[in-house]
PDB file of N, CA and C in Angstrom:
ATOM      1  N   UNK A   1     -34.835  71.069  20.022  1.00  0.00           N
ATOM      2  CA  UNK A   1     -35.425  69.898  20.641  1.00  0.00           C
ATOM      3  C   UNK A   1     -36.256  70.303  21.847  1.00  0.00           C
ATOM      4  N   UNK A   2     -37.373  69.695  22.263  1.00  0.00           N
ATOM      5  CA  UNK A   2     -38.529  70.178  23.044  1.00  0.00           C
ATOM      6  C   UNK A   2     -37.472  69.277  24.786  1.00  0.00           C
ATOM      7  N   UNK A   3     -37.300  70.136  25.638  1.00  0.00           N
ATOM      8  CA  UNK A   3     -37.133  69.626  26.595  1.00  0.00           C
ATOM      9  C   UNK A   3     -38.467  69.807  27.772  1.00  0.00           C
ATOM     10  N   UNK A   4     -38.659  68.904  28.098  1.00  0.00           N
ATOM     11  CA  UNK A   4     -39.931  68.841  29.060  1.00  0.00           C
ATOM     12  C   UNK A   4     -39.769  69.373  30.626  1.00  0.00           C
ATOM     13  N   UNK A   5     -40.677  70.419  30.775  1.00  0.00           N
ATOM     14  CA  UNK A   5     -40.411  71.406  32.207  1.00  0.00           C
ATOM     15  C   UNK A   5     -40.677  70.348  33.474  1.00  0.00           C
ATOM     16  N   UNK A   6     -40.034  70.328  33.925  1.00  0.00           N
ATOM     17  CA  UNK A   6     -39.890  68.968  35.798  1.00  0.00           C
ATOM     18  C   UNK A   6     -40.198  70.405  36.830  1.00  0.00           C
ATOM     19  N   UNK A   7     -41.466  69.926  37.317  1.00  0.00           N
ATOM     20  CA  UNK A   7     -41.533  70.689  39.124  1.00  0.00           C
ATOM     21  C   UNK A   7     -41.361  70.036  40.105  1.00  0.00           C
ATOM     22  N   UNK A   8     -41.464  69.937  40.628  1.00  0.00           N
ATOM     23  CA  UNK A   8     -41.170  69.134  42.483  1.00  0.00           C
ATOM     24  C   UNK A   8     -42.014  68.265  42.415  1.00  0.00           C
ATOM     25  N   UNK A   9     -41.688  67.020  42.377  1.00  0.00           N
ATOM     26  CA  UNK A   9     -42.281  65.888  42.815  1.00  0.00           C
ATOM     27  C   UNK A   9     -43.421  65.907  43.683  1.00  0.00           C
ATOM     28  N   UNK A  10     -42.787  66.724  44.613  1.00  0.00           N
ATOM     29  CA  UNK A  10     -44.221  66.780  46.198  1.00  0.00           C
ATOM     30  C   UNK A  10     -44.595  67.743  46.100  1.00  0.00           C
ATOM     31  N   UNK A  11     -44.584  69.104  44.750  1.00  0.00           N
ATOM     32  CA  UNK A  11     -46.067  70.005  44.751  1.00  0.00           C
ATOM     33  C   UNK A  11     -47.453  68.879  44.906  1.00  0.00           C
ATOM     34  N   UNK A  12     -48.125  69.428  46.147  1.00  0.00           N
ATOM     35  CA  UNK A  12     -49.640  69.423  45.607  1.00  0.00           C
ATOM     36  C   UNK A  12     -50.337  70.478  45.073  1.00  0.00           C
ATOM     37  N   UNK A  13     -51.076  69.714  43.957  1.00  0.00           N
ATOM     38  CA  UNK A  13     -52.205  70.421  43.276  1.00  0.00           C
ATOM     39  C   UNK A  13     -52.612  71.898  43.700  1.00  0.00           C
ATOM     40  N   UNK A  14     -53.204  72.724  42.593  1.00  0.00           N
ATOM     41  CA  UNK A  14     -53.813  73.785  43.557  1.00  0.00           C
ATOM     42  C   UNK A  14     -54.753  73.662  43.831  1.00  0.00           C
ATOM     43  N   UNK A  15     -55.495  73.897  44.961  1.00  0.00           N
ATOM     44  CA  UNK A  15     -57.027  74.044  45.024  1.00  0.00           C
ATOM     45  C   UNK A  15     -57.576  75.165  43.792  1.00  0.00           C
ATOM     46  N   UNK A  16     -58.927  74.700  43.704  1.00  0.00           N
ATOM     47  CA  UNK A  16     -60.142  75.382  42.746  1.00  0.00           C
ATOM     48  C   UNK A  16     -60.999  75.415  43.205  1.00  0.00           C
ATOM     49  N   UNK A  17     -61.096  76.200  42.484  1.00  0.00           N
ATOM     50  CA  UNK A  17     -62.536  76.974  42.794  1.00  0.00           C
ATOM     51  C   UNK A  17     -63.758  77.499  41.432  1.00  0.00           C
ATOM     52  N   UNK A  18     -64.822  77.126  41.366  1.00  0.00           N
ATOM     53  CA  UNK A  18     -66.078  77.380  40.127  1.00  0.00           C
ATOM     54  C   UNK A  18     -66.857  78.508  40.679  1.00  0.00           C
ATOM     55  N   UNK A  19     -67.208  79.104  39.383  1.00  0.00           N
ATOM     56  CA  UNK A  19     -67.827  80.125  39.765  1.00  0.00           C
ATOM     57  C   UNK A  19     -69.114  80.066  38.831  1.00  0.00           C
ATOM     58  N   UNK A  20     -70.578  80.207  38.627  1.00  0.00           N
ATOM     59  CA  UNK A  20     -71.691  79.736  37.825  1.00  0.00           C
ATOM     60  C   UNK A  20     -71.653  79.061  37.404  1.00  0.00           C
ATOM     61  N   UNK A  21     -70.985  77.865  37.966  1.00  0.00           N
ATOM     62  CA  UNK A  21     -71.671  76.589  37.507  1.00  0.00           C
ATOM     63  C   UNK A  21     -70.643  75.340  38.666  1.00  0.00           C
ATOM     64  N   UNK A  22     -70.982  74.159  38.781  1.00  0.00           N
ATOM     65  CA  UNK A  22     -70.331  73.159  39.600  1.00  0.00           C
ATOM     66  C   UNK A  22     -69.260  72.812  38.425  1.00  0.00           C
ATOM     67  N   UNK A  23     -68.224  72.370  38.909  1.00  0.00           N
ATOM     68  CA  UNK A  23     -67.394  71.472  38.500  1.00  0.00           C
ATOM     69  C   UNK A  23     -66.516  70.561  38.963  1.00  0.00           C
ATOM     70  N   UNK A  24     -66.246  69.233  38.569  1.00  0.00           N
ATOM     71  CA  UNK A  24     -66.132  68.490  39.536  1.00  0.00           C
ATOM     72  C   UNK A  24     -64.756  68.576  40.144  1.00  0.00           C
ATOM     73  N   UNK A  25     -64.463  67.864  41.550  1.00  0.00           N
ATOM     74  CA  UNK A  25     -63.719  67.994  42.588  1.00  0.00           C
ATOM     75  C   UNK A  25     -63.182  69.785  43.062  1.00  0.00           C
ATOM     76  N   UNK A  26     -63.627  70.711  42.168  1.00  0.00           N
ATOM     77  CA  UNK A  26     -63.920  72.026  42.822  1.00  0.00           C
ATOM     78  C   UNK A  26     -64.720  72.505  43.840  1.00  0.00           C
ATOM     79  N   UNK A  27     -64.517  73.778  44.704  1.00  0.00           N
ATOM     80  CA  UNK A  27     -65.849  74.341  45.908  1.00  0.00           C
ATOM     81  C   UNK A  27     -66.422  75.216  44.496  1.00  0.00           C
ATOM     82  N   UNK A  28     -67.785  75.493  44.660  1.00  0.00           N
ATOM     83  CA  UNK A  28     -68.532  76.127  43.420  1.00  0.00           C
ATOM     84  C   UNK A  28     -69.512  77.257  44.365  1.00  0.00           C
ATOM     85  N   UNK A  29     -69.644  78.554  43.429  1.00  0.00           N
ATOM     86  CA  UNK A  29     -70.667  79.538  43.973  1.00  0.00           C
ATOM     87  C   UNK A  29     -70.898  80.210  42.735  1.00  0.00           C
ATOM     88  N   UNK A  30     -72.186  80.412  43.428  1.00  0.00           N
ATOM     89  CA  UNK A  30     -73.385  80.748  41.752  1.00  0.00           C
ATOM     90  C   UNK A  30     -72.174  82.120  41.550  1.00  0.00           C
ATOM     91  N   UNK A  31     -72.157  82.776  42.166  1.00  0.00           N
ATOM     92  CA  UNK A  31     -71.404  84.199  41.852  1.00  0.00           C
ATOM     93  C   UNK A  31     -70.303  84.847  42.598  1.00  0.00           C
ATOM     94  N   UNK A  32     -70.176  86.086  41.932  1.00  0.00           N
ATOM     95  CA  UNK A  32     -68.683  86.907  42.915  1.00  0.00           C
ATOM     96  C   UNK A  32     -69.373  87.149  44.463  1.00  0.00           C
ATOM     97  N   UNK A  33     -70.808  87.168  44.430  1.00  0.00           N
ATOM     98  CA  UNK A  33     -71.453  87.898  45.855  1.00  0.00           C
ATOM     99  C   UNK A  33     -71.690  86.714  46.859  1.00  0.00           C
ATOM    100  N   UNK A  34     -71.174  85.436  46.242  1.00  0.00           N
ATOM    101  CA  UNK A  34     -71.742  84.417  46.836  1.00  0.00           C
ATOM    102  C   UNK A  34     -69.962  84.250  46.660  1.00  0.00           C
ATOM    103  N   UNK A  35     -69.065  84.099  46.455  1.00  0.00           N
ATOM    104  CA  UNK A  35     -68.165  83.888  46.753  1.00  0.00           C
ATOM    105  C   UNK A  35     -67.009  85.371  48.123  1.00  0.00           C
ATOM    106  N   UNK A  36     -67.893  86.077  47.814  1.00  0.00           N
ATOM    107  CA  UNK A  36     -67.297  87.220  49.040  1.00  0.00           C
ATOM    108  C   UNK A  36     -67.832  86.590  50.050  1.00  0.00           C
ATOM    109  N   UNK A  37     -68.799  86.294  49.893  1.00  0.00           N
ATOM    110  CA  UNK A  37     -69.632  86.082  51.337  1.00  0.00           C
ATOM    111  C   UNK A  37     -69.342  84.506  52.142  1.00  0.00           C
ATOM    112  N   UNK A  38     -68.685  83.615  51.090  1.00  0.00           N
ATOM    113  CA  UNK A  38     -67.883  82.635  51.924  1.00  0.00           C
ATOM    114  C   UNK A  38     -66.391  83.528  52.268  1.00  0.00           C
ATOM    115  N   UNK A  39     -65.929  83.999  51.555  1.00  0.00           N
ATOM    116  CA  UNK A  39     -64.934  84.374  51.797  1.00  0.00           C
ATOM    117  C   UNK A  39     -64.600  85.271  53.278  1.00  0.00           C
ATOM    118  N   UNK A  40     -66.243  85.719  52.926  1.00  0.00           N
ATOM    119  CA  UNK A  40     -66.339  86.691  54.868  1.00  0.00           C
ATOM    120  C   UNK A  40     -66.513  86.137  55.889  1.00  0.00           C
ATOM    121  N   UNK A  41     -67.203  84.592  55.359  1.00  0.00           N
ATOM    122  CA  UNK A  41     -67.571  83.960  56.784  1.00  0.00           C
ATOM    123  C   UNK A  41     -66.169  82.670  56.677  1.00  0.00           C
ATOM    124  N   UNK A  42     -64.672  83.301  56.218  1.00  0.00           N
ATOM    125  CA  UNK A  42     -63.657  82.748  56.993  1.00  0.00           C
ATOM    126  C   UNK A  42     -63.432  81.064  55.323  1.00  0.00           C
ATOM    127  N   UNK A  43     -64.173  81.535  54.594  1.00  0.00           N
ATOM    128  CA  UNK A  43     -63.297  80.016  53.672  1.00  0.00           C
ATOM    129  C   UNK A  43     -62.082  80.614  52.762  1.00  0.00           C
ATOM    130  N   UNK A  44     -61.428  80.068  52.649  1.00  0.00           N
ATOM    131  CA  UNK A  44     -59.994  80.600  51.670  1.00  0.00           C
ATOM    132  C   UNK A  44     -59.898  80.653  50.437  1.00  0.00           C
ATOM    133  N   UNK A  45     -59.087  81.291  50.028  1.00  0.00           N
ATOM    134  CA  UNK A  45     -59.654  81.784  48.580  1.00  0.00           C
ATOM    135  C   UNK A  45     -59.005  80.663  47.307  1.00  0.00           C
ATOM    136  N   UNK A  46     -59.870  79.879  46.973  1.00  0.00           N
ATOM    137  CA  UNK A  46     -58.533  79.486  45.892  1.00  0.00           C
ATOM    138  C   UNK A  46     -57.453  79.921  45.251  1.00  0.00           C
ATOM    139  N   UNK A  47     -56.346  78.566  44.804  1.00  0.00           N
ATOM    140  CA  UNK A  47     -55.653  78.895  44.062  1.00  0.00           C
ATOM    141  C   UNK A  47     -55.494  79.459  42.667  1.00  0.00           C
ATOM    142  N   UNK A  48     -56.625  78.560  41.868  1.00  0.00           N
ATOM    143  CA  UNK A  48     -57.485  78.859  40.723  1.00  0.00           C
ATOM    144  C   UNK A  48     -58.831  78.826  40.714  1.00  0.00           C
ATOM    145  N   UNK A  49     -59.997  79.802  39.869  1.00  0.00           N
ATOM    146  CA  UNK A  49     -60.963  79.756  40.140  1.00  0.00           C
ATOM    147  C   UNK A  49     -61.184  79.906  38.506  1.00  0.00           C
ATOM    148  N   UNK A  50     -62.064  79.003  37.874  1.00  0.00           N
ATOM    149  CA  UNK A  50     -62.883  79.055  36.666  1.00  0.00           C
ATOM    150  C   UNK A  50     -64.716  79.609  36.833  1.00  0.00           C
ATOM    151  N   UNK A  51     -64.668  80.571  35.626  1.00  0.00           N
ATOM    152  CA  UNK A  51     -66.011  80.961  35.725  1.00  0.00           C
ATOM    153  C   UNK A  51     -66.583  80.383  34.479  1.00  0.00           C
ATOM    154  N   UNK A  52     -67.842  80.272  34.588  1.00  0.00           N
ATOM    155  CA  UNK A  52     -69.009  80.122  33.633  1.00  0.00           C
ATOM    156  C   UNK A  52     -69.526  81.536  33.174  1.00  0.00           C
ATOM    157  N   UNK A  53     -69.612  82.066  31.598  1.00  0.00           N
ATOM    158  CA  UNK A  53     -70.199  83.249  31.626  1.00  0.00           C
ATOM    159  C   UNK A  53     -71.462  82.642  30.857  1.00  0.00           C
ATOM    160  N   UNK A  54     -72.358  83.557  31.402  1.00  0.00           N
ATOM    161  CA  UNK A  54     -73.849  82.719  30.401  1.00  0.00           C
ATOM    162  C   UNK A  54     -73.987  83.731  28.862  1.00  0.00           C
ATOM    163  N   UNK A  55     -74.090  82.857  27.947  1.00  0.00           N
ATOM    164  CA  UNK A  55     -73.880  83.036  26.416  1.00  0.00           C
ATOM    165  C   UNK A  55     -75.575  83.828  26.379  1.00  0.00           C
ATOM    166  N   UNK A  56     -75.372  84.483  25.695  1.00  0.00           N
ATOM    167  CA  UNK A  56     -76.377  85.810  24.998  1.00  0.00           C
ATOM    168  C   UNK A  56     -77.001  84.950  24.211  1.00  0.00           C
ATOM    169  N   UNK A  57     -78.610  84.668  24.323  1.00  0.00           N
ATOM    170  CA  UNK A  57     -79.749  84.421  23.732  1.00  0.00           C
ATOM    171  C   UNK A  57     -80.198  85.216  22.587  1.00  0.00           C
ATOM    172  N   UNK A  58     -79.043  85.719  21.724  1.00  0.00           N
ATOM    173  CA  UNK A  58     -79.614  86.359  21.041  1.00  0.00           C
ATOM    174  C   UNK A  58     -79.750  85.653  19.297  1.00  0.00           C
ATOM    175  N   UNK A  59     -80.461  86.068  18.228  1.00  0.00           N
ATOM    176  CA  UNK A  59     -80.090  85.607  16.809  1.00  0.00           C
ATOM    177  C   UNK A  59     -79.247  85.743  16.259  1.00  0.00           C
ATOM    178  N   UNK A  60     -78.202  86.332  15.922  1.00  0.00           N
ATOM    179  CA  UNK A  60     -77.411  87.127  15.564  1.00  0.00           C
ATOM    180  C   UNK A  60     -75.678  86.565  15.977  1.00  0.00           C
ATOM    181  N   UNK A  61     -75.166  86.130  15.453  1.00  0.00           N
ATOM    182  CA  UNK A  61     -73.846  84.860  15.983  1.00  0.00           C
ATOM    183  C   UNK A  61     -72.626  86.443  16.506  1.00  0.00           C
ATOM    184  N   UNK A  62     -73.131  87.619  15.722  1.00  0.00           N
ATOM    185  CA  UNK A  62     -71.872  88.236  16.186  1.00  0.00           C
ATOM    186  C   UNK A  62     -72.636  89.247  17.457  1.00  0.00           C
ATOM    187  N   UNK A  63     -73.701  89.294  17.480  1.00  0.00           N
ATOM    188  CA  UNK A  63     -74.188  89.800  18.470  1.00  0.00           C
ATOM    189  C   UNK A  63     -74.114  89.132  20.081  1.00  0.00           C
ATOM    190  N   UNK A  64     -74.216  87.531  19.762  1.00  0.00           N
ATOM    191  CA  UNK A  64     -74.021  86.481  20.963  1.00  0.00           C
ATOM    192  C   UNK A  64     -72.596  87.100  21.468  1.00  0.00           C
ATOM    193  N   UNK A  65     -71.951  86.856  20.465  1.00  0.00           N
ATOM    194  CA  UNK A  65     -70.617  86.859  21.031  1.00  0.00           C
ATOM    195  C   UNK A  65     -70.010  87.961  21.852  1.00  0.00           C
ATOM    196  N   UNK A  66     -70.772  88.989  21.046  1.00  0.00           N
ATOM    197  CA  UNK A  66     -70.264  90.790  21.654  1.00  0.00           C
ATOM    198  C   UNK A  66     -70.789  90.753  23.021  1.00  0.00           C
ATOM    199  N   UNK A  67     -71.686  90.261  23.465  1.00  0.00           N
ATOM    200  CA  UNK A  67     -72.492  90.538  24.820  1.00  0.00           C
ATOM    201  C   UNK A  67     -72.122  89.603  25.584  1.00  0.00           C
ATOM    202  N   UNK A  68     -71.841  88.234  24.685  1.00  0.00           N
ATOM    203  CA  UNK A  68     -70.856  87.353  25.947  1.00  0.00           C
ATOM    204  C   UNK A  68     -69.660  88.112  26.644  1.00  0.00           C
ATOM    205  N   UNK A  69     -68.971  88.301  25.432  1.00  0.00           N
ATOM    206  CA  UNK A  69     -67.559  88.926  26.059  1.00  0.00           C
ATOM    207  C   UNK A  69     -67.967  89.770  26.850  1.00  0.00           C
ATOM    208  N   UNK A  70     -68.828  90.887  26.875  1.00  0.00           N
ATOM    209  CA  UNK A  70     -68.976  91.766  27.481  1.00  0.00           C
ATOM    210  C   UNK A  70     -69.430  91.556  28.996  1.00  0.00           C
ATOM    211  N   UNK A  71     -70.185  90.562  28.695  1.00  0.00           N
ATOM    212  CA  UNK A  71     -70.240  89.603  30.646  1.00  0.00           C
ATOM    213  C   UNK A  71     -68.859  89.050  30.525  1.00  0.00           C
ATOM    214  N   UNK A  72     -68.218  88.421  29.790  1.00  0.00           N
ATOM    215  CA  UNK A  72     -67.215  88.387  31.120  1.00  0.00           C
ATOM    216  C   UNK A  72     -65.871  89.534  31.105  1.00  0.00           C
ATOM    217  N   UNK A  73     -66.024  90.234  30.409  1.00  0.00           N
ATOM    218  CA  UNK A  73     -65.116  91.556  30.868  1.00  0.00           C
ATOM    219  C   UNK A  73     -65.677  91.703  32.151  1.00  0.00           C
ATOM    220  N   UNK A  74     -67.262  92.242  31.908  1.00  0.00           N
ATOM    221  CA  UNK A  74     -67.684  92.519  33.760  1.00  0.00           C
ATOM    222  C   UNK A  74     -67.253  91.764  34.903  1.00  0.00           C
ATOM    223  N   UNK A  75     -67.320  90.771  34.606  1.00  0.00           N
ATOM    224  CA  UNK A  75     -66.587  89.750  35.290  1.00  0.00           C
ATOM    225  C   UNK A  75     -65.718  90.040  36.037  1.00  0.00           C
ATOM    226  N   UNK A  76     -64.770  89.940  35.046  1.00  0.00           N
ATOM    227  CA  UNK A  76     -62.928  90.272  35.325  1.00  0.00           C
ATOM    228  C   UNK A  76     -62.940  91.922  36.302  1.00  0.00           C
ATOM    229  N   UNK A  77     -63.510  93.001  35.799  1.00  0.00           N
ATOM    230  CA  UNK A  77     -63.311  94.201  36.480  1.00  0.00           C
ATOM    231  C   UNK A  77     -64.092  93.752  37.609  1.00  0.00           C
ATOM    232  N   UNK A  78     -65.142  93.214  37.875  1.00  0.00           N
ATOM    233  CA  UNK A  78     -65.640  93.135  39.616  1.00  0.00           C
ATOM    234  C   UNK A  78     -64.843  92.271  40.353  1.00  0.00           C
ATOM    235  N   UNK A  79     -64.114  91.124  39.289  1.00  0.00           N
ATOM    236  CA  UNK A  79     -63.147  90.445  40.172  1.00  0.00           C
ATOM    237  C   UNK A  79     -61.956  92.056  40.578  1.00  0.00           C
ATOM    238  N   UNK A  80     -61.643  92.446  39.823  1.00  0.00           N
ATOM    239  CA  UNK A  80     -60.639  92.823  40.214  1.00  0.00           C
ATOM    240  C   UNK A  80     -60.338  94.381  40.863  1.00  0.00           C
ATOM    241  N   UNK A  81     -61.803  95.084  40.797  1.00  0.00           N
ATOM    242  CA  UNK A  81     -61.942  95.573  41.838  1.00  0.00           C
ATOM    243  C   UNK A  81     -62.424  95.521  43.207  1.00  0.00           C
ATOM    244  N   UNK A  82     -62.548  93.836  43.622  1.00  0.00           N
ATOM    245  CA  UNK A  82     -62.772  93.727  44.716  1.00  0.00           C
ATOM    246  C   UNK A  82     -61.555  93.099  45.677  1.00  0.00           C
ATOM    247  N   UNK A  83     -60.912  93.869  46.703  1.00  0.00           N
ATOM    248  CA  UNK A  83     -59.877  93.455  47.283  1.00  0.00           C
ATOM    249  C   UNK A  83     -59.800  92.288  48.054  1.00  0.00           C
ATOM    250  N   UNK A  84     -61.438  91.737  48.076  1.00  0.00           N
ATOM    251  CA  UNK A  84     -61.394  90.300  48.801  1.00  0.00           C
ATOM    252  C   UNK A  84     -60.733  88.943  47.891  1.00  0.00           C
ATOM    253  N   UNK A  85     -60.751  89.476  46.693  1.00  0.00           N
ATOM    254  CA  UNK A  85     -60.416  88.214  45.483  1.00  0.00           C
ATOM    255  C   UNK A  85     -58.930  88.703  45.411  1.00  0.00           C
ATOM    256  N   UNK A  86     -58.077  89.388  46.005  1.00  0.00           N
ATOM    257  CA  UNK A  86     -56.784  89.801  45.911  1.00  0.00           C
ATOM    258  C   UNK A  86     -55.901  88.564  46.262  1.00  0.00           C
ATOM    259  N   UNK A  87     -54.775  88.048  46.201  1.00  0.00           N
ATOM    260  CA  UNK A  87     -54.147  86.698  46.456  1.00  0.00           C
ATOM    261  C   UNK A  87     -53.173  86.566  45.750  1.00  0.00           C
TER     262      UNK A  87
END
C-alpha cells in the first residue's frame, strides 16, 4: 500500500534559480558567468537552479540530440568545477 511522505508543515519552499532562460517566480541569468558574477557581487546561491540547454540546429534527429547532451554535460562539469556553485 502506497503511504504518502509528510514534511513539516512550516518548511518553506526552496528558493530558485534559472539559468538561459526566465522562469516564473525564479531570479534568472543568461549563464554560469552571469551567475558567478551575482554571486561575487554578494546574491546567494539558490536552493535549486534549472537550466535551459539550447537544442542543436541541426537535420539529423540523432545528431540534435548528441550535441544537445553534449551542451549540457558542459554544463554540469563548469557547474561543477566551479567552487562558487558549491552549496
Amino acid at each position: 500500500d502506497w503511504i504518502p511522505a509528510t514534511g513539516p508543515a512550516d518548511s518553506a519552499p526552496p528558493s530558485w534559480g534559472a539559468l538561459g532562460g526566465a522562469v516564473p517566480g525564479a531570479v534568472s541569468w543568461q549563464d554560469l558567468d552571469a551567475l558567478g558574477a551575482a554571486l561575487g557581487a554578494g546574491a546567494a546561491l539558490p536552493e535549486v537552479i534549472v537550466a535551459a540547454v539550447a537544442t542543436a540546429d541541426l537535420p539529423d534527429a540523432a545528431d540534435r540530440v548528441r550535441v544537445t547532451a553534449h551542451r549540457g554535460l558542459a554544463l554540469v562539469q563548469e557547474w561543477l568545477a566551479d567552487e562558487r556553485f558549491a552549496g
